[in-house]
Each structure stands twice: as C-alpha cells, then as structure tokens.
N, C-alpha and C. Protein backbone atom coordinates (compact mmCIF):
# COMPACT_ATOMS: atom_id res chain seq x y z
N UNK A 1 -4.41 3.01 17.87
CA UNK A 1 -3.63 2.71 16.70
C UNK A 1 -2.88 3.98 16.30
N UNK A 2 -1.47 3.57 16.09
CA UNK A 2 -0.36 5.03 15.26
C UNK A 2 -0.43 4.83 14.27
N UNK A 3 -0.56 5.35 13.68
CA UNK A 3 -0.27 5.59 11.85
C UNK A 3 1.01 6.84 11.94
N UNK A 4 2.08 6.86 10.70
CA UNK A 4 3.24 7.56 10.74
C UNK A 4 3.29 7.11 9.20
N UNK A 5 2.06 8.53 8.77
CA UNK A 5 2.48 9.05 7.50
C UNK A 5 3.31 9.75 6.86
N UNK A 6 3.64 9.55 5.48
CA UNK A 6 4.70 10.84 4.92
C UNK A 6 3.45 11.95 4.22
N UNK A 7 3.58 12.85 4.63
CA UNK A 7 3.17 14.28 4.39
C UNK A 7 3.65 14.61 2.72
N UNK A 8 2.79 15.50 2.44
CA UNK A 8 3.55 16.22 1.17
C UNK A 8 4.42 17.13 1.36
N UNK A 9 5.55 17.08 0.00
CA UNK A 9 6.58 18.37 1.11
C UNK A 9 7.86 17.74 2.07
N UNK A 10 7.70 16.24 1.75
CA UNK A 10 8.64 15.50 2.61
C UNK A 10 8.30 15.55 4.32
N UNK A 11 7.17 16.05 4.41
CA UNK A 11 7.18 15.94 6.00
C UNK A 11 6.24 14.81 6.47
N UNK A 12 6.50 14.45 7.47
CA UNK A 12 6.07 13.15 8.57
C UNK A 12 4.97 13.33 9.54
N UNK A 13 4.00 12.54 9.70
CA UNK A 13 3.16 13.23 10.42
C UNK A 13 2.87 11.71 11.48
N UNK A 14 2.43 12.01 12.52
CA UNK A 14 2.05 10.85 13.73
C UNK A 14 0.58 11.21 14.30
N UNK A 15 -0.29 10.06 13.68
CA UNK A 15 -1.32 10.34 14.22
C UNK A 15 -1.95 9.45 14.70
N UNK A 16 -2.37 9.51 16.63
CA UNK A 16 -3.08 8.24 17.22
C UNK A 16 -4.72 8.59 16.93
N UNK A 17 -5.38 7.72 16.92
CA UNK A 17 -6.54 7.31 16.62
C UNK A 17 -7.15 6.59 17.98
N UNK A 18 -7.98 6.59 18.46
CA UNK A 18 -8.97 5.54 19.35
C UNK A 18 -10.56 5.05 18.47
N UNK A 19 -11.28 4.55 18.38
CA UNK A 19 -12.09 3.95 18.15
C UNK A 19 -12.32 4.76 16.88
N UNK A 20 -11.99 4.84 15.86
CA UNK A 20 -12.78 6.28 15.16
C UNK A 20 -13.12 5.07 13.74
N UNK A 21 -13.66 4.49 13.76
CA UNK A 21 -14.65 3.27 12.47
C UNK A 21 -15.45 3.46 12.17
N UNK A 22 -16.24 4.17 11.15
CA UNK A 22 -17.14 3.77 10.59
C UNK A 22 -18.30 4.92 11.06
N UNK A 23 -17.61 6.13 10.65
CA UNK A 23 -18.19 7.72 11.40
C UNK A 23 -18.43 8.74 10.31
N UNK A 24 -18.95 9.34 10.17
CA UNK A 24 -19.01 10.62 8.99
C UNK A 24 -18.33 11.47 9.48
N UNK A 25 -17.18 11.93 8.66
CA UNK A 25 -15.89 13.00 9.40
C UNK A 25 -15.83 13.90 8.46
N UNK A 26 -15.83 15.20 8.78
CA UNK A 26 -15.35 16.16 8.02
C UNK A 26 -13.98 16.73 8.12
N UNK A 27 -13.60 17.07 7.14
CA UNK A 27 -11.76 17.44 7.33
C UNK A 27 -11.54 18.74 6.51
N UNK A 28 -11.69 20.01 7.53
CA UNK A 28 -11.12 20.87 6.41
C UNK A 28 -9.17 20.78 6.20
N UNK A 29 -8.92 21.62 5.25
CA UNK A 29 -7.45 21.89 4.96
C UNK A 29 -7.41 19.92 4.36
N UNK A 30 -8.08 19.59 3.85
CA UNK A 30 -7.84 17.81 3.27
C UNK A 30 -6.61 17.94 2.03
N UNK A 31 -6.22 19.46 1.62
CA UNK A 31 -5.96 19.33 0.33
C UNK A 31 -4.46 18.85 0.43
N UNK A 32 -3.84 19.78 1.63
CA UNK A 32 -2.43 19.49 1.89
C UNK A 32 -2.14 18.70 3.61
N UNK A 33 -1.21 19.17 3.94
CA UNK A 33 -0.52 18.48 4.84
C UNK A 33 -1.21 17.93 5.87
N UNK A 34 -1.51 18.01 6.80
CA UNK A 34 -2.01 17.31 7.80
C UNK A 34 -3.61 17.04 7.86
N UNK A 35 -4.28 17.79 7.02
CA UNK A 35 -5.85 17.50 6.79
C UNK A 35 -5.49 16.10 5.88
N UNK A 36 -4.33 16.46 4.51
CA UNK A 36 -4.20 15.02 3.91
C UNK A 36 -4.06 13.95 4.36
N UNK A 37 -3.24 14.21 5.20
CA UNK A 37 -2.38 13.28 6.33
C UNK A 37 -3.89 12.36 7.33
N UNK A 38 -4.82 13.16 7.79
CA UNK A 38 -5.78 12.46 8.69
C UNK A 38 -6.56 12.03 7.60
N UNK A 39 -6.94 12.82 6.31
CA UNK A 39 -7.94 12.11 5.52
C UNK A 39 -7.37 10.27 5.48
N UNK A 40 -6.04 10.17 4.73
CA UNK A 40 -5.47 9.24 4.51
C UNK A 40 -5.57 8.18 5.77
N UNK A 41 -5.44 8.33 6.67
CA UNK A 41 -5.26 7.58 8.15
C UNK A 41 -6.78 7.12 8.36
N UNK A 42 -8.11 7.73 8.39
CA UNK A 42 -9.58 7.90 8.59
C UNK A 42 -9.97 6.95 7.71
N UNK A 43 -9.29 6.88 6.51
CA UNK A 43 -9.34 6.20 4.92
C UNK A 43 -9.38 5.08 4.98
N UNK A 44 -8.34 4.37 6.19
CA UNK A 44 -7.54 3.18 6.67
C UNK A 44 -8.75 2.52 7.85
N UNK A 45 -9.26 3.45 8.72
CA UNK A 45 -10.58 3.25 10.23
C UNK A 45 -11.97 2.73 9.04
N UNK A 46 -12.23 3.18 7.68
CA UNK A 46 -13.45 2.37 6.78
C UNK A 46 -14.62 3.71 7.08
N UNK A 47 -14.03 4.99 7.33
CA UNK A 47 -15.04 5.91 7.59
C UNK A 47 -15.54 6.59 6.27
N UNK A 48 -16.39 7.52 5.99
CA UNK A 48 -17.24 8.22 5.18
C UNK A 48 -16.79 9.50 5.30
N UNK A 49 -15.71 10.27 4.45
CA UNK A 49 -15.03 11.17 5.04
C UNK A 49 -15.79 12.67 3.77
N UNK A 50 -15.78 14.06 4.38
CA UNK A 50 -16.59 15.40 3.60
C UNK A 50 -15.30 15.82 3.42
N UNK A 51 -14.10 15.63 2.38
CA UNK A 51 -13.11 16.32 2.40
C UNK A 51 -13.25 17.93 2.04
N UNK A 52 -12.90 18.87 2.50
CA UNK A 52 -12.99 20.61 2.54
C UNK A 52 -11.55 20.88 2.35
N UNK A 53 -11.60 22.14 1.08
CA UNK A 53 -10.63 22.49 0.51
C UNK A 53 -10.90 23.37 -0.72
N UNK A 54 -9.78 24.44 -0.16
CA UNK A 54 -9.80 25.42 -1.22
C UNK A 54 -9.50 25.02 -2.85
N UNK A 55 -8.49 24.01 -3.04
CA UNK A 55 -8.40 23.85 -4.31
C UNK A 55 -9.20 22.21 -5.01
N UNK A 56 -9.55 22.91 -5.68
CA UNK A 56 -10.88 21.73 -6.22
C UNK A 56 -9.82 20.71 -6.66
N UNK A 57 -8.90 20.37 -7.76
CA UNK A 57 -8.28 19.64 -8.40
C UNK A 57 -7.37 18.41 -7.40
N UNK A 58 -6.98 19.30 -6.41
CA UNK A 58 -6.00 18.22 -4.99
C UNK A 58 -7.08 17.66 -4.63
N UNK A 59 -8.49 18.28 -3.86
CA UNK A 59 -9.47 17.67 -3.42
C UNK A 59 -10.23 16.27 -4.48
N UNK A 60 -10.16 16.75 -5.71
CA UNK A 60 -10.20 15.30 -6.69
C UNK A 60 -9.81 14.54 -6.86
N UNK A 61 -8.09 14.95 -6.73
CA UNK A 61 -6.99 13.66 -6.52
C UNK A 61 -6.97 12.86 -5.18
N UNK A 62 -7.49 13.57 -4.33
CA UNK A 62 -7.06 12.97 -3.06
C UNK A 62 -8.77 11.79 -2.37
N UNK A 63 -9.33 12.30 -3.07
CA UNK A 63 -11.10 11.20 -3.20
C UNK A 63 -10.45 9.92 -4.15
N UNK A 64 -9.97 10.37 -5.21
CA UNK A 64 -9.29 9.24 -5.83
C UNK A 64 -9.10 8.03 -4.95
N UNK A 65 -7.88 8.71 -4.77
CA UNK A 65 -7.02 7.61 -3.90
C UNK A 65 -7.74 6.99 -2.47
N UNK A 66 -8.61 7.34 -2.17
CA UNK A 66 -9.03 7.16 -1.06
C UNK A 66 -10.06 5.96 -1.43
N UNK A 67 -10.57 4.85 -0.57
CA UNK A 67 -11.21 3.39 -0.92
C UNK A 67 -12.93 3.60 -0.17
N UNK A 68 -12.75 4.80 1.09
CA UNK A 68 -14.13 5.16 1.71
C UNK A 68 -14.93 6.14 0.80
N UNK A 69 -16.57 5.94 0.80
CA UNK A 69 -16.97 6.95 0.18
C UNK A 69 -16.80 8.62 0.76
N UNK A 70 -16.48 9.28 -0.21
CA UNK A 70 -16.00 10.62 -0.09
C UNK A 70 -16.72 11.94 -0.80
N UNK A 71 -16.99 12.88 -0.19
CA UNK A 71 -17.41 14.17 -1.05
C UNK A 71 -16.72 15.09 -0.54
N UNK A 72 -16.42 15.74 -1.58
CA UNK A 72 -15.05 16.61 -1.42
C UNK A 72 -16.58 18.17 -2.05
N UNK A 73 -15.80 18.70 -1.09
CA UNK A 73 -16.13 20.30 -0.99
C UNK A 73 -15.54 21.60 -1.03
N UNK A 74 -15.74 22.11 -2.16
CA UNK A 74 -14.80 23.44 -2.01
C UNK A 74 -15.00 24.79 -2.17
N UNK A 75 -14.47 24.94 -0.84
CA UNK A 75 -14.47 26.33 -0.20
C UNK A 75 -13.45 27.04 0.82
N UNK A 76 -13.10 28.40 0.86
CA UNK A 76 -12.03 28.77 2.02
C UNK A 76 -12.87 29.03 2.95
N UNK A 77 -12.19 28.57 4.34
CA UNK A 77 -13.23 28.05 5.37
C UNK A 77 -13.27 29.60 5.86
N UNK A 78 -12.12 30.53 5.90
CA UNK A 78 -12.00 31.82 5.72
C UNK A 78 -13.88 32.64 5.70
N UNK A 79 -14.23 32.12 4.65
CA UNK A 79 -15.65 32.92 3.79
C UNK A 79 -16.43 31.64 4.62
N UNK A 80 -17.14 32.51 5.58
CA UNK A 80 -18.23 31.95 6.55
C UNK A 80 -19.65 31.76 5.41
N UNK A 81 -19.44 32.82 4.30
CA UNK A 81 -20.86 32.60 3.82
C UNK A 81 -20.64 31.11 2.85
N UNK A 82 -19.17 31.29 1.95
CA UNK A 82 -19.30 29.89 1.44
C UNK A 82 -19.45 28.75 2.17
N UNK A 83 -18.93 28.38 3.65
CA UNK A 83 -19.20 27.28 4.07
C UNK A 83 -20.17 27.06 4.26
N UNK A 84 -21.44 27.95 5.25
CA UNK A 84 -22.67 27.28 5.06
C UNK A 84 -23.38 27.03 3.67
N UNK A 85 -22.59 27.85 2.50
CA UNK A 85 -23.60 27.35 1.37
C UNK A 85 -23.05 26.13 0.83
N UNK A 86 -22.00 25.65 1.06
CA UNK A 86 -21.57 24.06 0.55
C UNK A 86 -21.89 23.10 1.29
N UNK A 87 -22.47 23.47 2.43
CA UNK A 87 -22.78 22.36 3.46
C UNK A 87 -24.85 22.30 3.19
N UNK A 88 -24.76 23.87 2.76
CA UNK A 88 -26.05 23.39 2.28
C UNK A 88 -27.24 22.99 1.22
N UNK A 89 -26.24 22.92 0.00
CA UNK A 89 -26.30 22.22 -1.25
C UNK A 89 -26.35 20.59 -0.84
C-alpha cells in the first residue's frame, strides 16, 4: 500500500508499507516531517504507535489526531542518557 501524504512545510512525502497491522512501532523525529508523515500513515495500518520527540506540545497535538493508541515521549534522541530513561519509566 502507497500512502502520499502532505508533510508540514508544504512538503509531500511517499510512503510504501507491506504488511505493517497491528505492531508496536516506535517513531522518533514524530514531531515534524517525515516521522509525522509515517506516524500518520502507521495511524491508517490500526498499529500502537511510542511517538519520540523533542517538543512535548507537537507530540500532544499529533496523539490527538491520531485514532491508534499512542504514547508520546519526550526526549532528544541526541542525549543517550534521556532515551534510556523514557523508555524506562
């Protein structure tokens, strides 16, 4: 399956998919462009998505909109020590 989302920023994104239904996915960079872009598409497959992202407030808006259950996490994937401590809360 293609999906041919609009991006934030006016940009376009094309993304094929094969079997991906009903999986626990993590997505860093979820806040903007192409992490948004696959969250949104994953959203559409009925999956259980860990959205990761530096800014807490996009990461809130973007669980919103989304219909799969979601936990949004935030941290710069940058800082090795924050990621294992949000993954291990």
């Amino acid at each position: 399956m293609v999906f041919d989302l609009g991006g934030r920023n006016g940009k376009t994104y094309t993304i094929k998919l094969k079997n991906m239904s009903k999986n626990n996915i993590v997505i860093t960079g979820a806040t903007s462009g192409i992490g948004w872009a696959i969250a949104k598409a994953l959203d559409y497959k009925g999956n259980q998505l860990i959205l990761c992202g530096r800014r807490e407030e996009r990461l809130a808006q973007l669980a919103k909109e989304l219909r799969v259950p979601t936990l949004a996490l935030t941290f710069d994937v940058s800082d090795q020590r924050a990621v294992f401590d949000s993954f291990a809360t």
